[in-house]
PDB file of N, CA and C in Angstrom:
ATOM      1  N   UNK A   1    -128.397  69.594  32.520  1.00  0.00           N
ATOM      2  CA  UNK A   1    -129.506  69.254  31.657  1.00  0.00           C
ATOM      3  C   UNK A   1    -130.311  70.520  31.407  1.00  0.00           C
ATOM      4  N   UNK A   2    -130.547  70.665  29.910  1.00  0.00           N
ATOM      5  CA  UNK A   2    -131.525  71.747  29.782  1.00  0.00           C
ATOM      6  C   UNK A   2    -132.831  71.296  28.774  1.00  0.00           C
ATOM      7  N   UNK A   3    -133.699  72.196  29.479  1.00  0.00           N
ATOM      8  CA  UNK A   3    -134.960  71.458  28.645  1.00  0.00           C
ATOM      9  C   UNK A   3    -135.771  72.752  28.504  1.00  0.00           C
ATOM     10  N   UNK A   4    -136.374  73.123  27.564  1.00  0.00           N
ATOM     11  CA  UNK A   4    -137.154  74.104  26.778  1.00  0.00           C
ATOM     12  C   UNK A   4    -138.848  73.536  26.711  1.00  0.00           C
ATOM     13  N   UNK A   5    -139.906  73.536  27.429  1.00  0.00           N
ATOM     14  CA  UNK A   5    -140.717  72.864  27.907  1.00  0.00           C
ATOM     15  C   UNK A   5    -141.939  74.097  26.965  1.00  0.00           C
ATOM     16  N   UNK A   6    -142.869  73.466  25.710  1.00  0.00           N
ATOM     17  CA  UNK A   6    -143.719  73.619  25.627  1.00  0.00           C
ATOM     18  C   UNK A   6    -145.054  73.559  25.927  1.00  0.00           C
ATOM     19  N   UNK A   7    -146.708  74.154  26.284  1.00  0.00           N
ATOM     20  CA  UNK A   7    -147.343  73.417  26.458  1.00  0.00           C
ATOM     21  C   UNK A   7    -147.982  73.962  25.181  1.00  0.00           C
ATOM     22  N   UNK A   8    -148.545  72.195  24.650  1.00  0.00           N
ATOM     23  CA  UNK A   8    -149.113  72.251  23.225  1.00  0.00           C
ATOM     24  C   UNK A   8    -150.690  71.644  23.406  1.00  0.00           C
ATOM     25  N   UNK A   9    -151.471  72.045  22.602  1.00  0.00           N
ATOM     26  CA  UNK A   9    -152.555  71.255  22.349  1.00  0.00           C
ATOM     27  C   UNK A   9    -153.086  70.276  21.516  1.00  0.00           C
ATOM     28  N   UNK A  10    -152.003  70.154  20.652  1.00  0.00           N
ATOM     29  CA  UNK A  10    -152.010  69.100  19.640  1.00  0.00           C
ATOM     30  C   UNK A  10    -150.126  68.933  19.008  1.00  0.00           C
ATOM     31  N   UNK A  11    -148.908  68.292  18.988  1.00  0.00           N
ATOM     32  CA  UNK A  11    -147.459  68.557  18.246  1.00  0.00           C
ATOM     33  C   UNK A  11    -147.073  67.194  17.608  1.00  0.00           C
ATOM     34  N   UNK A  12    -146.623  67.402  16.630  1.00  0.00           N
ATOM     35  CA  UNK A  12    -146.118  65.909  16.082  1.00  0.00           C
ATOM     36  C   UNK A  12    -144.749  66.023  15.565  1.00  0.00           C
ATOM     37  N   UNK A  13    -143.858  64.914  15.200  1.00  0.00           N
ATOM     38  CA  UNK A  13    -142.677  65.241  14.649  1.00  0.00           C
ATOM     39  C   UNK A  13    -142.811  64.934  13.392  1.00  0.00           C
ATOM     40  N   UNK A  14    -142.538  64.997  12.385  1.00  0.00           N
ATOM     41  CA  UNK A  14    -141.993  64.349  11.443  1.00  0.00           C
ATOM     42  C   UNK A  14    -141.091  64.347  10.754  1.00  0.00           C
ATOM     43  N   UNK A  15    -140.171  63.825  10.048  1.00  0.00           N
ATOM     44  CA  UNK A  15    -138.970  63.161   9.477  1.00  0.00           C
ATOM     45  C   UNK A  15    -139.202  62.657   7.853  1.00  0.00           C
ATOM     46  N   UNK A  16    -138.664  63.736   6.845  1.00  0.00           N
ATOM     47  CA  UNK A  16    -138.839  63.303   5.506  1.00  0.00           C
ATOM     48  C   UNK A  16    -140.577  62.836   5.112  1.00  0.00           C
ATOM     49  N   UNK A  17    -141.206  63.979   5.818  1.00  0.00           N
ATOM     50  CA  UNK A  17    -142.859  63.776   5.607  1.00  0.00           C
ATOM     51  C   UNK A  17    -143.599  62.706   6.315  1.00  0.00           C
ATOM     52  N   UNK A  18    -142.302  62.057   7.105  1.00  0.00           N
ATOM     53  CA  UNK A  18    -143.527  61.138   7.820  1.00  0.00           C
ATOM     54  C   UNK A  18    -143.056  60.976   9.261  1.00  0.00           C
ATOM     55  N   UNK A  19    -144.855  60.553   9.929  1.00  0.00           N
ATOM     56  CA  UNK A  19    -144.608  61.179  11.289  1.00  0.00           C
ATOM     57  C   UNK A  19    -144.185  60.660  11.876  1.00  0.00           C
ATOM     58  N   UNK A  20    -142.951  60.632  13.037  1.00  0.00           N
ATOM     59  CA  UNK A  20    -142.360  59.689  14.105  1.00  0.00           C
ATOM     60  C   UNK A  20    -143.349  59.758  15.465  1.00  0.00           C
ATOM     61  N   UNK A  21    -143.802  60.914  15.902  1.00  0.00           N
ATOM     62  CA  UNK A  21    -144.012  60.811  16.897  1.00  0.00           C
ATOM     63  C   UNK A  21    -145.623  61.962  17.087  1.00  0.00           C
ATOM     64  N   UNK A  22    -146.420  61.394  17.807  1.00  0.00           N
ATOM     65  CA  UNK A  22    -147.458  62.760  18.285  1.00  0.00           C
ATOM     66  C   UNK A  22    -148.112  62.186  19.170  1.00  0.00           C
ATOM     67  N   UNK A  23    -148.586  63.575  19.080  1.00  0.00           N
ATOM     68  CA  UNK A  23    -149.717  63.653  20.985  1.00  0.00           C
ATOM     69  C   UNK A  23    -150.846  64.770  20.662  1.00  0.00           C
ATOM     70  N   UNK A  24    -151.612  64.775  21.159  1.00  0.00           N
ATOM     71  CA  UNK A  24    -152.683  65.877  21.737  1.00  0.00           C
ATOM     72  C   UNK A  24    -152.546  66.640  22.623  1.00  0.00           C
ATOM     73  N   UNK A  25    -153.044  67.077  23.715  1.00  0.00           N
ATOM     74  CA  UNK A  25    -152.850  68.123  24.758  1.00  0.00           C
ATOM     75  C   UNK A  25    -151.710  67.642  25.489  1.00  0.00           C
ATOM     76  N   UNK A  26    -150.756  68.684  25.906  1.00  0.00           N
ATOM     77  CA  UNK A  26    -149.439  67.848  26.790  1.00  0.00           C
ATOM     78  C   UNK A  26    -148.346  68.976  26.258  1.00  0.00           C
ATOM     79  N   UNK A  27    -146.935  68.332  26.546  1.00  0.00           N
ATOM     80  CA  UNK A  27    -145.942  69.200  26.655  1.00  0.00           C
ATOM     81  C   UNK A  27    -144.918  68.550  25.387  1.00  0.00           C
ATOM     82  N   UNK A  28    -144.680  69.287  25.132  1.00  0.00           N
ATOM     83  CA  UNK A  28    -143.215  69.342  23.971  1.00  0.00           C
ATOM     84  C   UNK A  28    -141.721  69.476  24.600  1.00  0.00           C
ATOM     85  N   UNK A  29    -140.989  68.609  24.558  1.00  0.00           N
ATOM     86  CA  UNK A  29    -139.586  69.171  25.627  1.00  0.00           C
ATOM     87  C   UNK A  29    -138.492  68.732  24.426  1.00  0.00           C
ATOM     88  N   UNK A  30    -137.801  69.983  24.965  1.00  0.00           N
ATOM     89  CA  UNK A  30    -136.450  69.971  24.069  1.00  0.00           C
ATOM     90  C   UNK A  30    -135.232  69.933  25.196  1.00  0.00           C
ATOM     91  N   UNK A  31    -134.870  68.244  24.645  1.00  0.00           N
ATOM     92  CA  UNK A  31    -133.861  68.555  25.956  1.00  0.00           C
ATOM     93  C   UNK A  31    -132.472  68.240  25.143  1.00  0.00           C
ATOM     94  N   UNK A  32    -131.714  69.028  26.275  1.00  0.00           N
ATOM     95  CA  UNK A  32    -130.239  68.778  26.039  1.00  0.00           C
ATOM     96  C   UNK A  32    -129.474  67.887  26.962  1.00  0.00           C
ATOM     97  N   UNK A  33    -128.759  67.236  27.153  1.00  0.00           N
ATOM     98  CA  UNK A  33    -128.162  66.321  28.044  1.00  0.00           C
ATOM     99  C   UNK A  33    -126.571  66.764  28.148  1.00  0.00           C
ATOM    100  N   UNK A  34    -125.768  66.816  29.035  1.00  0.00           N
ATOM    101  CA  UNK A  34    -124.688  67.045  28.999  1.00  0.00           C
ATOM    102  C   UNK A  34    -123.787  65.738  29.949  1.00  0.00           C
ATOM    103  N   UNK A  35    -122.735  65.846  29.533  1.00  0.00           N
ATOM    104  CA  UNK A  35    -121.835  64.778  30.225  1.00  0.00           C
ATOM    105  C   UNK A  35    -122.153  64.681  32.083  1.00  0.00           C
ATOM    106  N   UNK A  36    -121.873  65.670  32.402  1.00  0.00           N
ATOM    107  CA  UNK A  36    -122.097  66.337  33.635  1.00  0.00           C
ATOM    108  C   UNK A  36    -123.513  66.067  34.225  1.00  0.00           C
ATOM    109  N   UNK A  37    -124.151  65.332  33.766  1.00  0.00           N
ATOM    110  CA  UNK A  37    -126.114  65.267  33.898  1.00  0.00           C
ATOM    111  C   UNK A  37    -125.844  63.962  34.478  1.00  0.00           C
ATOM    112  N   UNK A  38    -126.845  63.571  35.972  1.00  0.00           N
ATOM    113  CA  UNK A  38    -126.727  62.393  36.093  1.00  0.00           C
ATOM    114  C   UNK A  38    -127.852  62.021  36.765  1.00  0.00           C
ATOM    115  N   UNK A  39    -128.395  61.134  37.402  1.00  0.00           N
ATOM    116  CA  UNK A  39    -129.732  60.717  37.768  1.00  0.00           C
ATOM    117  C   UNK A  39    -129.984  62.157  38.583  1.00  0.00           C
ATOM    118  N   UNK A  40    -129.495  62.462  39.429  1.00  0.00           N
ATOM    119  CA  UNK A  40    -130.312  63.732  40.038  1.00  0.00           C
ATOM    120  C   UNK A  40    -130.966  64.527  39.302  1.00  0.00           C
ATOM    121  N   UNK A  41    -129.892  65.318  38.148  1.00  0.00           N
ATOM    122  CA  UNK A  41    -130.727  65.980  37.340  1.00  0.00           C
ATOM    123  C   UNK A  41    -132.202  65.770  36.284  1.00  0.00           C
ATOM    124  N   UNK A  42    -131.889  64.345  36.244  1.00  0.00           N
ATOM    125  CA  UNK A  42    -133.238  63.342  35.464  1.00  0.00           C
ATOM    126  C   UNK A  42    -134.353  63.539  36.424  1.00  0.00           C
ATOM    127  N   UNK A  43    -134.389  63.187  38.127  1.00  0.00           N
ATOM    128  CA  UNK A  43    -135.027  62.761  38.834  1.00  0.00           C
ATOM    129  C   UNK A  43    -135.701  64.523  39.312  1.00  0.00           C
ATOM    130  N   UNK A  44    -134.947  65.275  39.282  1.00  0.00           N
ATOM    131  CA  UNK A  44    -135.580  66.650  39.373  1.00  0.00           C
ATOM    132  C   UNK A  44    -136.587  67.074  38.573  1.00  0.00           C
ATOM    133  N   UNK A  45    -135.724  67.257  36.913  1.00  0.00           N
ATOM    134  CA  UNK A  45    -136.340  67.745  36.108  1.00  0.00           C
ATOM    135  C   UNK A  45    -137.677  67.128  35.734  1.00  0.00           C
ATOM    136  N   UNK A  46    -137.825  65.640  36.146  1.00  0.00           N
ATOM    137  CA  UNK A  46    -138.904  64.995  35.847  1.00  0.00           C
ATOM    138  C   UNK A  46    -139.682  65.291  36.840  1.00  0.00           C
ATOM    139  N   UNK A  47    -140.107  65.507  38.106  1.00  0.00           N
ATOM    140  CA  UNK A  47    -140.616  65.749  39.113  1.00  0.00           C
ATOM    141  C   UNK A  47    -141.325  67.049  39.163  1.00  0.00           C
ATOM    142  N   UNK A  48    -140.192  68.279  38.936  1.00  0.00           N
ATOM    143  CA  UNK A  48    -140.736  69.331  38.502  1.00  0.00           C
ATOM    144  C   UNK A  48    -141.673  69.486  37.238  1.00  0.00           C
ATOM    145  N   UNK A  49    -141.421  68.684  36.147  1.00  0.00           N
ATOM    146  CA  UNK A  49    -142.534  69.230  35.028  1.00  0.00           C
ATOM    147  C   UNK A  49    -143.625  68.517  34.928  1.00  0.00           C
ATOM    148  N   UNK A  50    -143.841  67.086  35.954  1.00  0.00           N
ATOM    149  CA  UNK A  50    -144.910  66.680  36.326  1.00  0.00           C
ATOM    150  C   UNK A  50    -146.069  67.180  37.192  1.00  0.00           C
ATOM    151  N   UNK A  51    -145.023  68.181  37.882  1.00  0.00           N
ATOM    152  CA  UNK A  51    -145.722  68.968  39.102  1.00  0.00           C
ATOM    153  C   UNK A  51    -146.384  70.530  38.340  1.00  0.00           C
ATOM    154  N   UNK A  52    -146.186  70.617  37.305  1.00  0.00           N
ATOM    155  CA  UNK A  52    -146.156  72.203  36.735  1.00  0.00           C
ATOM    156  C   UNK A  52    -147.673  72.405  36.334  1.00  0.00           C
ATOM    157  N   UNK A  53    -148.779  73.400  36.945  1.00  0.00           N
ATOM    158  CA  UNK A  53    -149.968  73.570  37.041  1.00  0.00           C
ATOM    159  C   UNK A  53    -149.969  74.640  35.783  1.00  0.00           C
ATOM    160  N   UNK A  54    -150.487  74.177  34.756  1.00  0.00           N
ATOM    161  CA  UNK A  54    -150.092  75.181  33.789  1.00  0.00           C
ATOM    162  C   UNK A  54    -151.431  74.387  32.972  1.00  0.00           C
ATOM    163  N   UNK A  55    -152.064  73.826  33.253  1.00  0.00           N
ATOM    164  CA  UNK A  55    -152.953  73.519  32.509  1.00  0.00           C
ATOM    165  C   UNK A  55    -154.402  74.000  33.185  1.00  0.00           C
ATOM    166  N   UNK A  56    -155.479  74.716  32.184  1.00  0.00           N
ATOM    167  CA  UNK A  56    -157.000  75.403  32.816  1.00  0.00           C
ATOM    168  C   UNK A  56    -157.825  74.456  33.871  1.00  0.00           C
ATOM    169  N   UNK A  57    -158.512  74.817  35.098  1.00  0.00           N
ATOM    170  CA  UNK A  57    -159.595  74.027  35.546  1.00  0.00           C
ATOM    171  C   UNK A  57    -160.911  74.626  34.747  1.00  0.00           C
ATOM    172  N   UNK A  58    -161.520  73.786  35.820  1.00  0.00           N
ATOM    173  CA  UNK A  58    -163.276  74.409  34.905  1.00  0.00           C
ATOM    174  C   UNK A  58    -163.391  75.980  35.005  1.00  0.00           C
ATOM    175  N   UNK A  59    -162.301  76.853  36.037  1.00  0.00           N
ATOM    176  CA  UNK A  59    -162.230  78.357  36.594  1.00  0.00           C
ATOM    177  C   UNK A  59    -161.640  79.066  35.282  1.00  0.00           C
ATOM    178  N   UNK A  60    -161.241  78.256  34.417  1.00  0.00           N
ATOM    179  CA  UNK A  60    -159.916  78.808  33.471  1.00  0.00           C
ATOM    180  C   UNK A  60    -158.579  79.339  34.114  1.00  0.00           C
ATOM    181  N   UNK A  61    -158.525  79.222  35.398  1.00  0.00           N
ATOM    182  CA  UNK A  61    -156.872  79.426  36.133  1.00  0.00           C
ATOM    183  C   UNK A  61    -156.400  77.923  35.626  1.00  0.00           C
ATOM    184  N   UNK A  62    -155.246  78.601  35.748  1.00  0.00           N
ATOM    185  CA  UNK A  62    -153.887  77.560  35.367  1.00  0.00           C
ATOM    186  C   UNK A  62    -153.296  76.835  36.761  1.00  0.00           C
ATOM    187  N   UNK A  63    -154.329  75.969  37.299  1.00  0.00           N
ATOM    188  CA  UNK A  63    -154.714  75.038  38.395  1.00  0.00           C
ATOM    189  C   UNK A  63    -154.471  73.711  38.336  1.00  0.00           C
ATOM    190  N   UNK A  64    -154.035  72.765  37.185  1.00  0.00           N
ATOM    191  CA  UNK A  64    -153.851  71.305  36.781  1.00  0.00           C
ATOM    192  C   UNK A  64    -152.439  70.943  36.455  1.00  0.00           C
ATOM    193  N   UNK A  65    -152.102  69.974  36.859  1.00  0.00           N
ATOM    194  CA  UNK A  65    -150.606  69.322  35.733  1.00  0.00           C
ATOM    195  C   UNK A  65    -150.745  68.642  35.213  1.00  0.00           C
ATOM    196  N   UNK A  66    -150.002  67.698  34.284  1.00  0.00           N
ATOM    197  CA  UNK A  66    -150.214  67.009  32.924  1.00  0.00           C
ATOM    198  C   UNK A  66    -151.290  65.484  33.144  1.00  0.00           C
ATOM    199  N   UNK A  67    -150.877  65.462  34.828  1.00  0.00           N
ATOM    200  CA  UNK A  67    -151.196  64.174  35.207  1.00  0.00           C
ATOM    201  C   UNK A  67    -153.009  64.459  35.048  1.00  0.00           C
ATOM    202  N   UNK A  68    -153.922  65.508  35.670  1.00  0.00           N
ATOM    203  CA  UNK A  68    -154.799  65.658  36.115  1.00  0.00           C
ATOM    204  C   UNK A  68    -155.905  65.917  34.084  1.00  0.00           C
ATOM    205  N   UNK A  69    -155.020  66.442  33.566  1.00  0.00           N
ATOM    206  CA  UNK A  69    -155.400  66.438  32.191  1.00  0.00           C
ATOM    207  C   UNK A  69    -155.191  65.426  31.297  1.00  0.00           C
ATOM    208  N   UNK A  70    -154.676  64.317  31.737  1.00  0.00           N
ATOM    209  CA  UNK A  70    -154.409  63.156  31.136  1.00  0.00           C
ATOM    210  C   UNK A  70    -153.434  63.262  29.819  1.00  0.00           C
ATOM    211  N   UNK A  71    -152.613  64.174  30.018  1.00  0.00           N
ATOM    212  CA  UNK A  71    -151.525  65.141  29.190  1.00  0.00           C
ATOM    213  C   UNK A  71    -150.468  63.731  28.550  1.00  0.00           C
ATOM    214  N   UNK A  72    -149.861  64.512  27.605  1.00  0.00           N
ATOM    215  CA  UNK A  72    -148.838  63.409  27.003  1.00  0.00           C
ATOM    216  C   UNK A  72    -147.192  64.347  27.043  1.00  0.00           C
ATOM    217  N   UNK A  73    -146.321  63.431  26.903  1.00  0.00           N
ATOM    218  CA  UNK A  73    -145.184  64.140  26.328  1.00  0.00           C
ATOM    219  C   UNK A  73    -144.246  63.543  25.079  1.00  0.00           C
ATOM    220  N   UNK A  74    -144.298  64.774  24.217  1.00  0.00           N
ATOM    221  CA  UNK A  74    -142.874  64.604  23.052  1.00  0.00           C
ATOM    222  C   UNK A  74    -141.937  65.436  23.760  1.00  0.00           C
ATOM    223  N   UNK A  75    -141.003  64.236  23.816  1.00  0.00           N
ATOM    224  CA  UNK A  75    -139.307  64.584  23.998  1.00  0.00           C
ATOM    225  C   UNK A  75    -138.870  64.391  22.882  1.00  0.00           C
ATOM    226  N   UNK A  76    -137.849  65.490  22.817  1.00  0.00           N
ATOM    227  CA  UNK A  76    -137.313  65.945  21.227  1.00  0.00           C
ATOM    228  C   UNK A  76    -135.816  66.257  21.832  1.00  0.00           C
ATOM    229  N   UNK A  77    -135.106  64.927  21.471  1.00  0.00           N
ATOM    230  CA  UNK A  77    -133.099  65.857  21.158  1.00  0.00           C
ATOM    231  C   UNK A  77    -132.958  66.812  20.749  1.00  0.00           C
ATOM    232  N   UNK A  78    -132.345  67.562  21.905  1.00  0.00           N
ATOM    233  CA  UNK A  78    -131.631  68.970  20.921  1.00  0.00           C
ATOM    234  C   UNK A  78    -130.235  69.335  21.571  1.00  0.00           C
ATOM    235  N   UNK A  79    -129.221  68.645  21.154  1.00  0.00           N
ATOM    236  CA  UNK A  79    -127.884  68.554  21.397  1.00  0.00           C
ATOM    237  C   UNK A  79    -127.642  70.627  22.093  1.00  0.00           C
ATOM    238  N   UNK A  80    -128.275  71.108  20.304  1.00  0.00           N
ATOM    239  CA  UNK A  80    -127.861  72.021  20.335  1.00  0.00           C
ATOM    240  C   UNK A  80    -128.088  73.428  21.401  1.00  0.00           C
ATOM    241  N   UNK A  81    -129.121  72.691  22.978  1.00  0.00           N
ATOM    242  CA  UNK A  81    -129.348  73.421  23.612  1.00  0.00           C
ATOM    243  C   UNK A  81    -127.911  73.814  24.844  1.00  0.00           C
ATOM    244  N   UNK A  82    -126.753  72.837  24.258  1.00  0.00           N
ATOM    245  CA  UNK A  82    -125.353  73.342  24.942  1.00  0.00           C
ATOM    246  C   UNK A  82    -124.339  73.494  23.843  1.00  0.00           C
ATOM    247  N   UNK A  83    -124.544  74.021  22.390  1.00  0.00           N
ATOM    248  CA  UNK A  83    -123.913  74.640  21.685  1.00  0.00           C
ATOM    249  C   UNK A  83    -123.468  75.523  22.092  1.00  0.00           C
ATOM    250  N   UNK A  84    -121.833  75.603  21.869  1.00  0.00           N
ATOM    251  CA  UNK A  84    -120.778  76.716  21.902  1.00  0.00           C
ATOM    252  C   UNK A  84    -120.584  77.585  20.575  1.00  0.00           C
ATOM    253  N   UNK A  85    -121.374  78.727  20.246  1.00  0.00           N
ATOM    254  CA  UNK A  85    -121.269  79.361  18.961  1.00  0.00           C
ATOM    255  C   UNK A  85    -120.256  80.461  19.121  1.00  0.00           C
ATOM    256  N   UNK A  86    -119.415  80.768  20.025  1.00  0.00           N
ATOM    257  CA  UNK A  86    -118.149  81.425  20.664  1.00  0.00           C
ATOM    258  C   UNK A  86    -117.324  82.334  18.957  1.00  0.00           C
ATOM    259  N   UNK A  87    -117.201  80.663  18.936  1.00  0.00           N
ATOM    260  CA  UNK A  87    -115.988  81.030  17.836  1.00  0.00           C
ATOM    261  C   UNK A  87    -116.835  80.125  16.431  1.00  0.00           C
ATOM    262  N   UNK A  88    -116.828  80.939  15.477  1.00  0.00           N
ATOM    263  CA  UNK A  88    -117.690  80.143  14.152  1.00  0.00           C
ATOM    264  C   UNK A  88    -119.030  80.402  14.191  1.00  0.00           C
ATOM    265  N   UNK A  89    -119.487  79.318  13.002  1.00  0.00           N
ATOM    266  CA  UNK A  89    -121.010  79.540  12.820  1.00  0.00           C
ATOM    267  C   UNK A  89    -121.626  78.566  12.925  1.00  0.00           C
ATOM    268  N   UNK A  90    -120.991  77.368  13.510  1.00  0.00           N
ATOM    269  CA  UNK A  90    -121.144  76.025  13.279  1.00  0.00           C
ATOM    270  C   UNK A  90    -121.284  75.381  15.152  1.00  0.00           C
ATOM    271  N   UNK A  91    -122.375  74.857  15.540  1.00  0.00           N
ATOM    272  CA  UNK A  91    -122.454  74.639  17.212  1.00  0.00           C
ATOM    273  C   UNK A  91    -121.044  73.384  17.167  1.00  0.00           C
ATOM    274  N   UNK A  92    -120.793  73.542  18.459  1.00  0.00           N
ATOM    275  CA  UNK A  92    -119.555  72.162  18.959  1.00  0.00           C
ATOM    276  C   UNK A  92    -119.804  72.384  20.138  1.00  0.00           C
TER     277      UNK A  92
END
């Protein structure tokens, strides 16, 4: 499993101009899933980016996680984060 983990202060999706999905302060994740991915890797990766202190206290250090900021998350498919561009121009 790979995941590309933004932190945003405001992200939305949209699709042919209209919006599927948004949030305010919180994280953006681009994940990839592979055959090979199975609850462990779910049960990690979720654990770890719940735990990730990357958000300001009243100090401005990066002291909080999503939970303590009342943070949101967009998860966003992206097949193409286990694209094979080897051979061609085209991911498989």
């Amino acid at each position: 499993m790979r995941v590309v983990l933004q932190r945003v202060k405001q992200a939305s999706v949209s699709i042919d101009g209209q919006i599927h999905g948004q949030i305010k302060k919180g994280f953006v994740l681009l994940v990839g899933v592979s055959d090979a991915d199975g609850d462990a890797e779910v049960d990690y990766l979720t654990h770890k980016i719940s735990k990730l202190r990357v958000f300001e206290d009243e100090q401005g250090k990066l002291n909080l996680d999503i939970h303590a900021v009342n943070g949101a998350i967009l998860s966003i498919s992206q097949f193409t984060l286990y694209a094979d561009t080897k051979k061609g121009n085209r991911p498989s």
